[in-house]
Protein backbone atom coordinates (compact mmCIF):
# COMPACT_ATOMS: atom_id res chain seq x y z
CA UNK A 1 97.15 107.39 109.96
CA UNK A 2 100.00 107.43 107.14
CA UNK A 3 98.76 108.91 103.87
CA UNK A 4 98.86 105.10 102.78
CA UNK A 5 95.53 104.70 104.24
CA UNK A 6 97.50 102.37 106.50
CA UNK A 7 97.29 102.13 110.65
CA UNK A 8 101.05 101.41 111.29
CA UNK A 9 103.18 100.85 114.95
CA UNK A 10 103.53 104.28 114.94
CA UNK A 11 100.30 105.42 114.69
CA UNK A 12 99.20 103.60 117.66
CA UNK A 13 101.95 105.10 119.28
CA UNK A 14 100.98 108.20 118.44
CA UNK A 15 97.49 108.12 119.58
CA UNK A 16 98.79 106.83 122.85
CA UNK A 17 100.79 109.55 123.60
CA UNK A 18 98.22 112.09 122.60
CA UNK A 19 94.79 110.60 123.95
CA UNK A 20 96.52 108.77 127.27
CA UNK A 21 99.24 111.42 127.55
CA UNK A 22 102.48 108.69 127.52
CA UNK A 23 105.64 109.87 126.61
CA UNK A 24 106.08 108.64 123.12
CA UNK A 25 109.03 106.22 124.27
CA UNK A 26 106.52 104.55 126.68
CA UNK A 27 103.21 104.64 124.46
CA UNK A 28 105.51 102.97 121.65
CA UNK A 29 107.15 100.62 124.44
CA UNK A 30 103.25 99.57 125.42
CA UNK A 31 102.22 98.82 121.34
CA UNK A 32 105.49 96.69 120.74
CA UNK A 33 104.75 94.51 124.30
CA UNK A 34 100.75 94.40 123.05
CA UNK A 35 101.48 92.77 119.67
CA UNK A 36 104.21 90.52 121.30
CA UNK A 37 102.10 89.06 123.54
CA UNK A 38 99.59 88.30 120.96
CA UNK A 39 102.53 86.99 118.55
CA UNK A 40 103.88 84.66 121.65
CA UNK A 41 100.13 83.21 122.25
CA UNK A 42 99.18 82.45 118.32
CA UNK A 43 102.79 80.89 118.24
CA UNK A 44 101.90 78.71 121.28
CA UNK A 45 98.60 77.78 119.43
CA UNK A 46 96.47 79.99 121.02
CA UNK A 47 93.70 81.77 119.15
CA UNK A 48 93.82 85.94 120.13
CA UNK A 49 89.97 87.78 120.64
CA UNK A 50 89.67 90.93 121.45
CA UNK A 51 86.02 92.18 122.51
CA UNK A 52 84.47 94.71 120.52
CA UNK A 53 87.25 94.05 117.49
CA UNK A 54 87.38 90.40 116.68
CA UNK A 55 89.15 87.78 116.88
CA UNK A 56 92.79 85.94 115.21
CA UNK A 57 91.63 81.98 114.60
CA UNK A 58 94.25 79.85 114.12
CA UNK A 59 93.52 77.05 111.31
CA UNK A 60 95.04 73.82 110.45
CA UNK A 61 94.55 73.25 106.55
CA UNK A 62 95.10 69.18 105.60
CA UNK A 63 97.02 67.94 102.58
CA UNK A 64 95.20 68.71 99.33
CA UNK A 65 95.97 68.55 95.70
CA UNK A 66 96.19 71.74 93.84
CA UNK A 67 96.40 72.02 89.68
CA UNK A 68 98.93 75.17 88.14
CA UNK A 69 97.02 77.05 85.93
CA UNK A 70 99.21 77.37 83.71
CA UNK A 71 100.44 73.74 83.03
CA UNK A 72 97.35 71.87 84.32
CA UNK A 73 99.58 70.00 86.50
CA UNK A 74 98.39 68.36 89.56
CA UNK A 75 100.75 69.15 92.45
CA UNK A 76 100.23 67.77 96.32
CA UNK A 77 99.89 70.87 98.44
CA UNK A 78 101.42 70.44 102.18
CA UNK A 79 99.21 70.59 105.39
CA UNK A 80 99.77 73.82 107.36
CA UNK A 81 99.05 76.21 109.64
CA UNK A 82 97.03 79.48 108.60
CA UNK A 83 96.14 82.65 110.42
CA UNK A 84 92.57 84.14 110.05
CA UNK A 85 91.06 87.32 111.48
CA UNK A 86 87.03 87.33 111.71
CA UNK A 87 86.11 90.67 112.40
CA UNK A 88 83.12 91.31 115.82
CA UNK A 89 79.67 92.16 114.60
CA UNK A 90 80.45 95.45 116.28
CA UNK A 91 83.42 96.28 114.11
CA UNK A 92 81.63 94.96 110.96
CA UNK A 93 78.12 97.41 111.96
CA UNK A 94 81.17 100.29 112.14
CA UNK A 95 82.62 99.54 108.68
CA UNK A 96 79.39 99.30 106.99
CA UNK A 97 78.47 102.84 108.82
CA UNK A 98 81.90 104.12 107.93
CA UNK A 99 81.15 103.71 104.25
């Protein structure tokens, strides 16, 4: 992991090619086609779970009215597509272990 604190591309890569013993140009290779399979489903609609880790929900949010703080203004607020990520019990039990 970077000194960030932050799991990046090429730390998966990385681990790959140490714990599974790719070369790095095929371990990295594997990551990239991973995440762009799960980009290609969640931009077909599709929502992405992955057992033991948790799942990517797609969400359709309706039309609502918002206010801006600052003016107190009421402005309409567009419908639209968001991306959640609920963690799997199992990962949750980890991170409260973890800490």
């Amino acid at each position: 992991m970077s000194a960030a604190g932050t799991l990046t591309r090429a730390d998966l890569a990385e681990s790959l090619h140490r714990e599974v013993g790719l070369s790095r140009a095929d371990a990295s290779r594997l990551v990239e086609q991973v995440l762009s399979h799960m980009c290609e489903a969640l931009s077909k609609g599709e929502n992405v779970k992955i057992s033991g880790f948790g799942s990517f929900i797609l969400r359709d949010k309706g039309e609502r009215v918002g206010r801006n703080p600052k003016t107190g203004v009421e402005v309409p607020i567009a419908p639209r597509r968001v991306l959640t990520f609920r963690a799997s019990q199992m990962m949750r039990d980890r991170i409260v272990a973890g800490s």
